[in-house]
Protein backbone atom coordinates (compact mmCIF):
# COMPACT_ATOMS: atom_id res chain seq x y z
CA UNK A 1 0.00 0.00 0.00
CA UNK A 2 1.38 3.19 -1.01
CA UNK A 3 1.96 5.69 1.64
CA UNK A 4 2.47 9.24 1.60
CA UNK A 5 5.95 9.19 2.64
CA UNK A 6 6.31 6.66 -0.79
CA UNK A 7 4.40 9.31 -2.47
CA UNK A 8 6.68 12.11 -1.76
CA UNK A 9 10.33 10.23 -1.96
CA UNK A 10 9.04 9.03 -5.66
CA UNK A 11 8.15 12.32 -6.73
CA UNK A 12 11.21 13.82 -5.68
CA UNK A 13 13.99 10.83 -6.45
CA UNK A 14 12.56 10.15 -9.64
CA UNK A 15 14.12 13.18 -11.26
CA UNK A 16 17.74 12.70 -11.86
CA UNK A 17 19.13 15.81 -10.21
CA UNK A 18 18.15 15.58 -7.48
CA UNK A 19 18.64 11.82 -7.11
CA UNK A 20 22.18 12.68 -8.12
CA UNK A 21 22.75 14.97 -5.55
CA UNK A 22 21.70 12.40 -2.92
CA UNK A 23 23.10 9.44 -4.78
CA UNK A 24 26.46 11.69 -4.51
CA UNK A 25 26.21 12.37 -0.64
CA UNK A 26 26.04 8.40 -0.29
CA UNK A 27 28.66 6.86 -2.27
CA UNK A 28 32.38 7.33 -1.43
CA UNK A 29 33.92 9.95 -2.90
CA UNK A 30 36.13 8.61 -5.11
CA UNK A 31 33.58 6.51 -6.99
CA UNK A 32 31.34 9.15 -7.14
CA UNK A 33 34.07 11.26 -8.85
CA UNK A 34 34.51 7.71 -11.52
CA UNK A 35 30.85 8.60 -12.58
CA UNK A 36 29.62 10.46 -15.65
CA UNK A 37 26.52 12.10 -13.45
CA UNK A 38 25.53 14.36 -16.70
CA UNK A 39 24.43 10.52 -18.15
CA UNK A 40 22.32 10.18 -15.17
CA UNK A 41 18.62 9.03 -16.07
CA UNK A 42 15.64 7.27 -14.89
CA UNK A 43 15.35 4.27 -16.09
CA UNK A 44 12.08 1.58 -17.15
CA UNK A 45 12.12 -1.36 -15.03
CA UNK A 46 10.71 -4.75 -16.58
CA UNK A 47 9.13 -7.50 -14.11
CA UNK A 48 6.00 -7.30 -12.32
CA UNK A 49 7.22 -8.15 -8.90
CA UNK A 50 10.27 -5.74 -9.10
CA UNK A 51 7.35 -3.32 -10.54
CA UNK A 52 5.00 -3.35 -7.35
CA UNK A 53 8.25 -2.22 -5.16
CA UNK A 54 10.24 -0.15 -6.47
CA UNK A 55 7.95 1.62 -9.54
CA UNK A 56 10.42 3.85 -11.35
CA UNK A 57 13.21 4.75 -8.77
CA UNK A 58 15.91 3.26 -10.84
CA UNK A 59 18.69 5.16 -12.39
CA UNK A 60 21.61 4.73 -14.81
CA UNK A 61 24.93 6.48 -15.50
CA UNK A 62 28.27 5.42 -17.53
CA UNK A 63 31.22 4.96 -15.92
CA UNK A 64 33.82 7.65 -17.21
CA UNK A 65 36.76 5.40 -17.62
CA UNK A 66 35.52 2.77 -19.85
CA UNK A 67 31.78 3.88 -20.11
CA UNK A 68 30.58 0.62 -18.64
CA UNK A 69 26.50 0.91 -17.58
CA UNK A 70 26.07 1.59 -13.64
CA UNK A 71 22.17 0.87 -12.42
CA UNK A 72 20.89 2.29 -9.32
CA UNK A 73 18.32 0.62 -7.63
CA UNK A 74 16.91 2.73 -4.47
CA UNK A 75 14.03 1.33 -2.11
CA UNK A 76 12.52 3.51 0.81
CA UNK A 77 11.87 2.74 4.04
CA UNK A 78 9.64 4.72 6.83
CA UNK A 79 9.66 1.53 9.09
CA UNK A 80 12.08 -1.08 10.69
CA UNK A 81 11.69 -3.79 7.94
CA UNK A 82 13.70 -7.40 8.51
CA UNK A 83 12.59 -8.39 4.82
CA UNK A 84 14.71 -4.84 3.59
CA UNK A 85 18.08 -7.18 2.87
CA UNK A 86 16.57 -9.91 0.86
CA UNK A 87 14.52 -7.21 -1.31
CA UNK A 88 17.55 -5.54 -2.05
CA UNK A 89 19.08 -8.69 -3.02
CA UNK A 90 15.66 -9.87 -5.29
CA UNK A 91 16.00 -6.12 -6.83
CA UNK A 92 19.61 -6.58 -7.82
CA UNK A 93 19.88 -10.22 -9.09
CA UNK A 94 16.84 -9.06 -11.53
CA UNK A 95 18.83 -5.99 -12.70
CA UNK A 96 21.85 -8.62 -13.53
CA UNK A 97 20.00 -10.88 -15.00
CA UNK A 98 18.34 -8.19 -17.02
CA UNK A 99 21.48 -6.45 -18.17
CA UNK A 100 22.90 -10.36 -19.21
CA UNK A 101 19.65 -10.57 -21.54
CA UNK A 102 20.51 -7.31 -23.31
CA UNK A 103 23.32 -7.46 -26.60
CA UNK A 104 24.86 -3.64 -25.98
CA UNK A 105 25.82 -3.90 -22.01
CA UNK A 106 25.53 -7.59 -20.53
CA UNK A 107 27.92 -6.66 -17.57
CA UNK A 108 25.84 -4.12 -15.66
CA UNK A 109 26.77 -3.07 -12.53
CA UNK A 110 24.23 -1.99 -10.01
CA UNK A 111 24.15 -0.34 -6.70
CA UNK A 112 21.60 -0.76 -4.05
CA UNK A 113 20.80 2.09 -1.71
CA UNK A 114 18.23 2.41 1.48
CA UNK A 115 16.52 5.47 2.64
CA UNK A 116 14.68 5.08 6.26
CA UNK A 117 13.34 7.34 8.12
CA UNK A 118 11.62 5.00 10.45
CA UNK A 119 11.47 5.73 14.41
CA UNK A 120 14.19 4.33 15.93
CA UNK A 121 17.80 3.64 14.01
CA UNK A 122 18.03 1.07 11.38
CA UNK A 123 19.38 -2.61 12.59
CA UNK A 124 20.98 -5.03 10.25
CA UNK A 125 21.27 -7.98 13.25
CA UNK A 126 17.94 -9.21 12.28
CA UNK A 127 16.77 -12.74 14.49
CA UNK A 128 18.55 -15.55 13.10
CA UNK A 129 17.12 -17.62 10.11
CA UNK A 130 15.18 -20.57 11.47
CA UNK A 131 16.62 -22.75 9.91
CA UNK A 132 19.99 -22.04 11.70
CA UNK A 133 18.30 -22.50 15.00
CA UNK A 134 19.35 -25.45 16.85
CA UNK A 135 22.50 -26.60 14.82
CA UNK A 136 25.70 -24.93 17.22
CA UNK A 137 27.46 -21.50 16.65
CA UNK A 138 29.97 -22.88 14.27
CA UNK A 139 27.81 -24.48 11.47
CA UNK A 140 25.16 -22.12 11.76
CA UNK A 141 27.56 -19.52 11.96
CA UNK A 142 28.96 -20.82 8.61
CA UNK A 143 26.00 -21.71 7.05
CA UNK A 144 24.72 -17.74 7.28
CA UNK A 145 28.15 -16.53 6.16
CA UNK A 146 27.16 -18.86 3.01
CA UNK A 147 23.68 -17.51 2.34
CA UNK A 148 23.50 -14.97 -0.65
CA UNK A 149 23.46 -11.11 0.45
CA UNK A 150 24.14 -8.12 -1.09
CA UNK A 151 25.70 -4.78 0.23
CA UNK A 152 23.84 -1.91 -0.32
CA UNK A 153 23.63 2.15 0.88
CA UNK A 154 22.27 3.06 3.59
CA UNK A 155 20.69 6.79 4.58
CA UNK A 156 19.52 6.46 8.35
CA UNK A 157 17.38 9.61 8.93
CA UNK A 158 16.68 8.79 12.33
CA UNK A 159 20.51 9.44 13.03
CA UNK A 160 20.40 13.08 11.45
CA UNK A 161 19.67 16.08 12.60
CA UNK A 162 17.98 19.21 10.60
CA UNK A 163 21.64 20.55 10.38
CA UNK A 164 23.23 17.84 9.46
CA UNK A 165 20.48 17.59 6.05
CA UNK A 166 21.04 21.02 5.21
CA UNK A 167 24.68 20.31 4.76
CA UNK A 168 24.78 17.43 2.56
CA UNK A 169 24.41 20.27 -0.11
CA UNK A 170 21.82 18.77 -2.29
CA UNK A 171 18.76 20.73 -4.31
CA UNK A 172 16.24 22.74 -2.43
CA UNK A 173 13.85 19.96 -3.15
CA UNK A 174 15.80 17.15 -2.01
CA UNK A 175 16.70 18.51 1.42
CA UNK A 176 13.15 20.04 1.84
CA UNK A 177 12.37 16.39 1.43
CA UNK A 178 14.01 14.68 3.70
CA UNK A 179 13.42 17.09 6.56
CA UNK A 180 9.63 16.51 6.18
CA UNK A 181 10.13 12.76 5.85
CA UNK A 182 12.65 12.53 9.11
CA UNK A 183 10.76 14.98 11.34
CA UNK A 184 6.96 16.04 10.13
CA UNK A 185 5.15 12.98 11.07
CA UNK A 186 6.47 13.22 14.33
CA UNK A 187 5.71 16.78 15.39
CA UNK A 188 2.69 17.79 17.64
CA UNK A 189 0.93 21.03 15.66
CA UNK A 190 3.53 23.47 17.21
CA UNK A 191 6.63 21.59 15.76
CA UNK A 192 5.21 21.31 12.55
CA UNK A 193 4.33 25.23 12.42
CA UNK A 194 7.32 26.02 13.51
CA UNK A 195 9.67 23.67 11.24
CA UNK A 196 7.60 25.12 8.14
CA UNK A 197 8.84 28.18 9.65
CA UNK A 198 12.12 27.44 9.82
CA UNK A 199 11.90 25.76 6.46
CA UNK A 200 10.45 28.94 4.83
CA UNK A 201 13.81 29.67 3.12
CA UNK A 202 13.61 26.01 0.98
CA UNK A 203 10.05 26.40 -0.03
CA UNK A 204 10.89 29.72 -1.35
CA UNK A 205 13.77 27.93 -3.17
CA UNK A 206 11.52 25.28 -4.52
CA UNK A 207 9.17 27.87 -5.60
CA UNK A 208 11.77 29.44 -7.55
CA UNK A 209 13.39 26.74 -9.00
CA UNK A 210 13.20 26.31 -13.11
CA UNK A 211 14.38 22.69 -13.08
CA UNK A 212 12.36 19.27 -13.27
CA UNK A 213 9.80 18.61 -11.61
CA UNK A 214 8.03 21.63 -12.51
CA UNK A 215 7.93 24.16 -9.23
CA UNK A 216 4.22 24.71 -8.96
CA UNK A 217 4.17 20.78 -8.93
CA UNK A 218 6.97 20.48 -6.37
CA UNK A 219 4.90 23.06 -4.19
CA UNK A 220 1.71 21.35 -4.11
CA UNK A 221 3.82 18.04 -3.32
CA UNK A 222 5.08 19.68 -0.06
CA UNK A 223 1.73 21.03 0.91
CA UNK A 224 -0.28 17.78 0.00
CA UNK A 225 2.09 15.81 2.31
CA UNK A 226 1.88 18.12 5.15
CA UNK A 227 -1.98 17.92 5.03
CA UNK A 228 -1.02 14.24 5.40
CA UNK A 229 0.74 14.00 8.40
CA UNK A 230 0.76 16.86 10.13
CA UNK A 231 -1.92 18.60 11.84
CA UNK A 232 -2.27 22.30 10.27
CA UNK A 233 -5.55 23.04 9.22
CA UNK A 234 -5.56 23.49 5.32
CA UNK A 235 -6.80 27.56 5.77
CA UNK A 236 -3.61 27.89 7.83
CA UNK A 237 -1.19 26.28 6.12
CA UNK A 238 -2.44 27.96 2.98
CA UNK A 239 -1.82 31.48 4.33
CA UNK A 240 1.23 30.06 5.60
CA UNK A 241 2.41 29.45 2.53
CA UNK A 242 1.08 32.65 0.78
CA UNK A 243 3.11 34.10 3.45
CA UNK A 244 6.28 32.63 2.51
CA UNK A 245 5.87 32.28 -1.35
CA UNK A 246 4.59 35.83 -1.69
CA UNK A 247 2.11 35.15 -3.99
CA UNK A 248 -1.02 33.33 -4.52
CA UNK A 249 -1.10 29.90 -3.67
CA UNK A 250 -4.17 27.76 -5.46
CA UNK A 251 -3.05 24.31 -4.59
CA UNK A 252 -3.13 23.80 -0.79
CA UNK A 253 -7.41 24.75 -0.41
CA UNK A 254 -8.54 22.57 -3.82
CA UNK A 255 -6.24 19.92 -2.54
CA UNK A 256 -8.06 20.09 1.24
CA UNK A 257 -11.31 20.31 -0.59
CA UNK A 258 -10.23 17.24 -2.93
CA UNK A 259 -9.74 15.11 -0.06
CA UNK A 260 -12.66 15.85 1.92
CA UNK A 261 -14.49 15.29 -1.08
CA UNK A 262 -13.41 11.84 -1.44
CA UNK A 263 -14.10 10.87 2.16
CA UNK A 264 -10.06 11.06 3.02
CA UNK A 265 -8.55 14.41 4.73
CA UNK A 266 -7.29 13.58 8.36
CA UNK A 267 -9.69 9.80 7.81
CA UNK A 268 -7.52 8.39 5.03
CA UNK A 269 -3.99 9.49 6.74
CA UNK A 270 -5.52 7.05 9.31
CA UNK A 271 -6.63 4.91 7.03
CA UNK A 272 -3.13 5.24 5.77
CA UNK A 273 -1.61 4.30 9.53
CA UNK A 274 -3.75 1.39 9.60
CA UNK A 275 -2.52 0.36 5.83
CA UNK A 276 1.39 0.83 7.79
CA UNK A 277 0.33 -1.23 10.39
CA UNK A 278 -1.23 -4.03 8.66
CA UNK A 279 1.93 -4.03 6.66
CA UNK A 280 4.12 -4.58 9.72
CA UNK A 281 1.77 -7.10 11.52
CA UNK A 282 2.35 -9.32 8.54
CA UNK A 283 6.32 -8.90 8.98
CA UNK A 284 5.89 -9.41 12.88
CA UNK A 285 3.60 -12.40 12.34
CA UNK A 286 5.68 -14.25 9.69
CA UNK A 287 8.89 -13.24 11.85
CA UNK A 288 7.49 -14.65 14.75
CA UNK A 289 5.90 -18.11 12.99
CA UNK A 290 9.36 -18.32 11.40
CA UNK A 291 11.27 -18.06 15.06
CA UNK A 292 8.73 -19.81 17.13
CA UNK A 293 6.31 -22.14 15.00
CA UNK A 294 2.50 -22.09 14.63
CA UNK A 295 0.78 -19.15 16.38
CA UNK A 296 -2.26 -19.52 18.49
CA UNK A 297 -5.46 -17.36 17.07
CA UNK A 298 -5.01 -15.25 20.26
CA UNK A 299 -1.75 -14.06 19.06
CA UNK A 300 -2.40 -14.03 15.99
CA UNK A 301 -5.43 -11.46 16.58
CA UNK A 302 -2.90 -9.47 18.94
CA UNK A 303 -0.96 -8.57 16.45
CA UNK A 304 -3.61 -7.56 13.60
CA UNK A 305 -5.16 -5.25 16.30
CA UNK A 306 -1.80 -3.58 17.26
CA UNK A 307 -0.71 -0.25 16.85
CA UNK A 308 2.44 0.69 14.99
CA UNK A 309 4.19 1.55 17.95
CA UNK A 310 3.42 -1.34 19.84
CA UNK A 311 4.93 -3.44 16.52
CA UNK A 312 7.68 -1.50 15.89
CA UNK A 313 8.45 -2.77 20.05
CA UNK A 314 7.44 -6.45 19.53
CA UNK A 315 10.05 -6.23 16.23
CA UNK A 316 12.76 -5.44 18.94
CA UNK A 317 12.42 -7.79 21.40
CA UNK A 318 12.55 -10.39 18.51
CA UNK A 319 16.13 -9.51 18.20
CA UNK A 320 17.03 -10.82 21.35
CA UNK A 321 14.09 -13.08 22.78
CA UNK A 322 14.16 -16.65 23.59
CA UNK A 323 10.47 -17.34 24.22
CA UNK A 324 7.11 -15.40 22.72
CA UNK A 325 6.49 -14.39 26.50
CA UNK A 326 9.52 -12.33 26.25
CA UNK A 327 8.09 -10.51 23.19
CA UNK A 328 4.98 -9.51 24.57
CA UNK A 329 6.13 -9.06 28.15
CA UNK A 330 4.36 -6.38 30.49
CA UNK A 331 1.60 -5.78 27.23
């Protein structure tokens, strides 16, 4: 189920600058100095399963040296998800075999990169595969360091602060971006006013900007997500923005009226939180059958009547607990 935080990171990574300018913040410096960025460009992915994930946030660029292909492959993350490893490893061997179908290029290389913005930092010490459970540290110790992986980027929001985003130097867009992904959906009504405050200067930026994806577009983006997750009534945040553009601003009142219209407003961003948490029941319930067997119905209805909070907590005791008591101890 798309999200609005999906919503937003597509519009804004799909364009090439200003994935670039991320893309550059993330890699090391001196292979992002080996790439041809001015041969950045979205790219059409084929495969329906690799279509229902990632949609079009794939990129490619030439290598300058000997102008081999480079893919990009970027998934986005507003949760703690265990599944995020073996995705990026699905995503990748499809883009290989892809590129070894093709005459022109059959040696693609392709980088995987992460952006979360979930609540607490990003773990990679997932429980242990089931399968490994029971056999001794040394052969299941082996065994894992066997199983396929791949290495990919990783952009932990939750670790930055509003500084430290504003001084990766990337477009107005991009940073505006990732400040409302890493802080807005967190704020009570005072935050938010005040970070849109504090954010005035970007807007105005975006506003300005003559580059892809049109401005006016790029505006109503910002404003549509903020009726999403924040809590500023739409008359407000349309003066507020009035205020800061200084001009007329069309987009924030039709898009209110749009989604009262259609039944959604402040319902469907609940609707929206249920959506997230049915998503991360699932991974808690198949986690848990994987680590412990068979759940009783009891459990099983726990967890589809859970708040994302109270997943996101159940997700890390599973790192560490021995028994399903110890996951849902003092609930």
């Amino acid at each position: 189920m798309t999200t609005p935080h999906d919503s937003l990171f597509h519009f804004t990574f799909r364009s090439a600058r200003h994935a670039k300018a991320w893309l550059q913040f993330l890699l090391p410096a001196g292979i992002a100095a080996a790439i041809d960025w001015d041969s950045l460009a979205p790219e059409k992915v084929h495969g329906h399963q690799l279509r229902l994930r990632v949609t079009d946030i794939v990129h490619q660029a030439r290598l300058r040296a000997n102008r081999s292909t480079l893919v990009f492959v970027t998934d986005h993350k507003s949760y703690a998800d265990p599944g995020t490893p073996d995705q990026m490893l699905d995503y990748a061997v499809h883009l290989r075999h892809r590129s070894r179908q093709g005459n022109e290029d059959p040696t693609s290389l392709v980088v995987s990169s992460v952006l979360y913005h979930g609540k607490m930092p990003f773990r990679r010490d997932w429980p242990i595969h089931p399968h490994l459970q029971g056999l001794g540290p040394d052969i299941a110790g082996g065994l894992a360091g066997l199983q396929p992986t791949v290495v990919f980027l990783l952009d932990d929001l939750s670790l930055a602060t509003e500084e430290s985003i504003r001084a990766r130097g990337l477009t107005p867009l991009a940073t505006l971006t990732l400040l409302c992904l890493r802080f807005l959906r967190w704020c009570s009504l005072a935050d938010a006013r005040a970070a849109l405050d504090r954010w005035s200067d970007l807007l105005l930026l975006v506003d300005r900007d003559a580059g892809e994806p049109p401005s006016h577009d790029a505006v109503a983006k910002i404003g549509w997500y903020l009726l999403h997750v924040t809590e500023i009534p739409a008359e407000e945040l349309h003066a507020t923005f009035e205020r800061i553009l200084q001009r007329p601003e069309e987009t924030i009142m039709s898009t209110a009226e749009k989604l009262r219209r259609e039944g959604e407003a402040r319902g469907e961003a609940r609707g929206e939180a249920r959506g997230e948490a049915r998503g991360r029941a699932e991974v808690v319930t198949n986690l848990l059958t994987k680590r412990f067997g068979v759940l009783s119905k009891d459990i099983v209805d726990r967890i589809k009547v859970a708040d994302t909070a109270t997943l996101d907590r159940w997700a890390e005791r599973l790192l560490d607990a021995k028994t399903l008591a110890q996951v849902f101890a003092a609930e």
